[in-house]
Protein backbone atom coordinates (compact mmCIF):
# COMPACT_ATOMS: atom_id res chain seq x y z
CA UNK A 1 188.94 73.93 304.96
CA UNK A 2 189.98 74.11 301.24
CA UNK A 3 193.48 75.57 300.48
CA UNK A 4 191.19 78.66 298.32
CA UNK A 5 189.91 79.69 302.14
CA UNK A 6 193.42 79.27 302.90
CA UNK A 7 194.90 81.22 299.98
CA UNK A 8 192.42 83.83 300.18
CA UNK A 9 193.60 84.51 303.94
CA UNK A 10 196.55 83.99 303.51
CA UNK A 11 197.47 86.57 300.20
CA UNK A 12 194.53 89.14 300.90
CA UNK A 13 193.23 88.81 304.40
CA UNK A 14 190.08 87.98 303.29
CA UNK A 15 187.66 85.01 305.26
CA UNK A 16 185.88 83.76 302.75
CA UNK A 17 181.99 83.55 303.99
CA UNK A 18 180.08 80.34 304.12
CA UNK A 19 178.74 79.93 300.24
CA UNK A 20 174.92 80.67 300.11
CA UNK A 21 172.01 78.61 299.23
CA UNK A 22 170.18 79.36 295.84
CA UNK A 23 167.71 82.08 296.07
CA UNK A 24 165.57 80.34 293.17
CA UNK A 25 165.37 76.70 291.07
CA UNK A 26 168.79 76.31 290.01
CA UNK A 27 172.15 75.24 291.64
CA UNK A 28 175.22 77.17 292.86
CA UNK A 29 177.34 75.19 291.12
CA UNK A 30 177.36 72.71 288.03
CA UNK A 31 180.36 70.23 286.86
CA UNK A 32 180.38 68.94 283.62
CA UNK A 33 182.05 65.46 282.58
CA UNK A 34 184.68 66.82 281.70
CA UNK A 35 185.68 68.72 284.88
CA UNK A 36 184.46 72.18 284.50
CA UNK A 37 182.22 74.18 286.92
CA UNK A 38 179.88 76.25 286.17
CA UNK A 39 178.92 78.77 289.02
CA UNK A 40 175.89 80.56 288.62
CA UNK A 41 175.59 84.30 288.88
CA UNK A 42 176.90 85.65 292.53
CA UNK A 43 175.32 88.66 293.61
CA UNK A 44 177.55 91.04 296.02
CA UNK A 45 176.14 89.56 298.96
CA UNK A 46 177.59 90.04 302.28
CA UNK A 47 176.15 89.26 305.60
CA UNK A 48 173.60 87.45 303.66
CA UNK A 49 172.10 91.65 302.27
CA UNK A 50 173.18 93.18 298.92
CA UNK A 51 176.41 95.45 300.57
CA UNK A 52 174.83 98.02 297.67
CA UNK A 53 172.00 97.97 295.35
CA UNK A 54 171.21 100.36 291.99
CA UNK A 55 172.31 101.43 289.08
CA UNK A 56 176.12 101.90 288.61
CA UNK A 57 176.91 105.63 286.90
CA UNK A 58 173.65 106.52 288.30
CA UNK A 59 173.03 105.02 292.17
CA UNK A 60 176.48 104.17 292.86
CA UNK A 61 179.91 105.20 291.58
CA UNK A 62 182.26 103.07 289.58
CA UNK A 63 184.62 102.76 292.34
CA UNK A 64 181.50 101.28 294.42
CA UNK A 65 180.89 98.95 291.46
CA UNK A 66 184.06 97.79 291.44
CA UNK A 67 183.56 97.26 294.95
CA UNK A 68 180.89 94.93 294.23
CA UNK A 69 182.16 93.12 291.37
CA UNK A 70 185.33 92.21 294.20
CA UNK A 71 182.70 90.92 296.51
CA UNK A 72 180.78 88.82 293.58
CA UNK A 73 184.20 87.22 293.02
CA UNK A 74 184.95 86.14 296.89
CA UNK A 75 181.39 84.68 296.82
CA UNK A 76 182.26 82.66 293.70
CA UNK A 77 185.49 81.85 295.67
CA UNK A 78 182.86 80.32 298.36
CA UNK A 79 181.05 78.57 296.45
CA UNK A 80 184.35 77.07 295.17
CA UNK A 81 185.41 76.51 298.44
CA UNK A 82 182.10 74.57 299.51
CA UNK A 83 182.61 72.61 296.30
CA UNK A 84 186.34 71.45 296.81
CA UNK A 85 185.26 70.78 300.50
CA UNK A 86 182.72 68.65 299.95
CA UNK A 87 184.13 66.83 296.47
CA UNK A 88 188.12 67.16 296.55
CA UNK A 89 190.46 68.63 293.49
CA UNK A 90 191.80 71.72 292.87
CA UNK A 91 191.30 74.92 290.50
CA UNK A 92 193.45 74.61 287.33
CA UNK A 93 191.89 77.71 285.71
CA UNK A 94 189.01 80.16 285.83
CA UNK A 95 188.11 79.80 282.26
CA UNK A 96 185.82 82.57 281.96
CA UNK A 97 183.77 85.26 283.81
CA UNK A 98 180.56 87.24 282.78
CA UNK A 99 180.06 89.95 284.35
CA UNK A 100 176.89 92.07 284.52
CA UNK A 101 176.37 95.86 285.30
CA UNK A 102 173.06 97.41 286.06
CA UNK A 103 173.74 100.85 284.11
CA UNK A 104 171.94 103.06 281.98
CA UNK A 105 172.41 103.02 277.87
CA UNK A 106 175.10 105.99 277.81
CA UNK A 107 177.50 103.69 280.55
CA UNK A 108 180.61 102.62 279.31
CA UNK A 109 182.76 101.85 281.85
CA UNK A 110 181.80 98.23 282.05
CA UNK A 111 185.24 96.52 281.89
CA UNK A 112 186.41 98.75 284.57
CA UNK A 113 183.53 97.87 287.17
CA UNK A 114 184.23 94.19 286.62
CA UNK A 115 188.21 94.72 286.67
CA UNK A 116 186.94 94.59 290.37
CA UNK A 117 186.21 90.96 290.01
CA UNK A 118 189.14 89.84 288.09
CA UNK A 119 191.86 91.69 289.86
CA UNK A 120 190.54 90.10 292.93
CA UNK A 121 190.86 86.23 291.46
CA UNK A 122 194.30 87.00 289.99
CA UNK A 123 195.23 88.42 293.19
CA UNK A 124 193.94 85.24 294.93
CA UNK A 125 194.86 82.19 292.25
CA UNK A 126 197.89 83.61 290.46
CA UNK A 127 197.94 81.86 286.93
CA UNK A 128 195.04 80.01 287.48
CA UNK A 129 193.34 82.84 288.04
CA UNK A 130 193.69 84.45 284.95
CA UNK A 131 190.67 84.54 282.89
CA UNK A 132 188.60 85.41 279.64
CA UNK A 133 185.43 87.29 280.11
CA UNK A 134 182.71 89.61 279.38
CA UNK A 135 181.48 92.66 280.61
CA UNK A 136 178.01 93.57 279.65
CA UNK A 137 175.62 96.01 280.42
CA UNK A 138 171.91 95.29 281.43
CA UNK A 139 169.28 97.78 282.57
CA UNK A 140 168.35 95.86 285.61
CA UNK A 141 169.48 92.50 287.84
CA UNK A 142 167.98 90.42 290.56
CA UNK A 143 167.38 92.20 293.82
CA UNK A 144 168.23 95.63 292.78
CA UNK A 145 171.45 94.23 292.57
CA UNK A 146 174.84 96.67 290.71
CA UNK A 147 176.44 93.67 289.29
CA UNK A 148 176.09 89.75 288.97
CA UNK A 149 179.11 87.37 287.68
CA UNK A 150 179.27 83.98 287.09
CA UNK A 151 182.17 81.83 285.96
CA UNK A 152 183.56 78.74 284.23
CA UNK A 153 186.40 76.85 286.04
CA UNK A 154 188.94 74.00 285.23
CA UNK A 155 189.23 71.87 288.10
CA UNK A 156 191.42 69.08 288.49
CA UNK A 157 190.69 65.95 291.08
């Protein structure tokens, strides 16, 4: 068990789930040579089912977004976890995050949904936790899916 799984219990009382299997031809999780990860786009997957699906402003509140965005973030956690597990080191940063909101053209309450996400991580990793990102809105994502965020991390062996 990585110390993230252990941190994440630990701080927030959350079990991280078992990271997922790609749903498509790409992987979870790619390192660069110069140790940074890139983790694909997590959907808010729990029990292996979307925990909500639509559009946010429309379908499902912000508050429920939110809720999702915090869920995309402890699967990115996972699939941090399965990495460290398997390869060793240590997060030194979340670089960035881009977050994704199914919403119609009049939305604007983007960064808030995704504050779900990042509150979560900062919560969780502290400093290292702290991040740069985007919050963008798209008229549709994989699945039906409210929101999908991927991330850059700084990990140290």
């Amino acid at each position: 068990m990585s110390y993230i799984r252990e941190l994440a219990k630990e701080l927030i009382e959350v079990d991280l789930p078992i990271a997922t299997n790609p749903v498509a031809s790409y992987k979870s999780i790619q390192i660069s040579s110069k140790g940074m990860l890139f983790v694909s786009g997590q959907l808010p997957m729990k029990d292996g089912e979307l925990m909500l699906s639509g559009i946010v402003g429309e379908d499902l509140s912000i508050e429920e977004g939110e809720i999702c965005a915090r869920q995309c973030a402890i699967n990115i956690l996972s699939q941090l976890d399965k990495y460290i597990d398997e390869n060793g080191g240590r997060v030194s940063k979340i670089l960035q995050l881009t977050g994704f909101v199914a919403c119609n053209k009049t939305f604007i309450n983007h960064p808030q949904v995704i504050n779900g996400a990042s509150d979560f991580l900062n919560n969780v990793l502290g400093d290292a936790g702290q991040h740069s990102r985007q919050a963008v809105g798209v008229p549709s994502l994989p699945l039906n899916a409210p929101v999908e965020i991927s991330a850059i991390v700084e990990i140290n062996a």
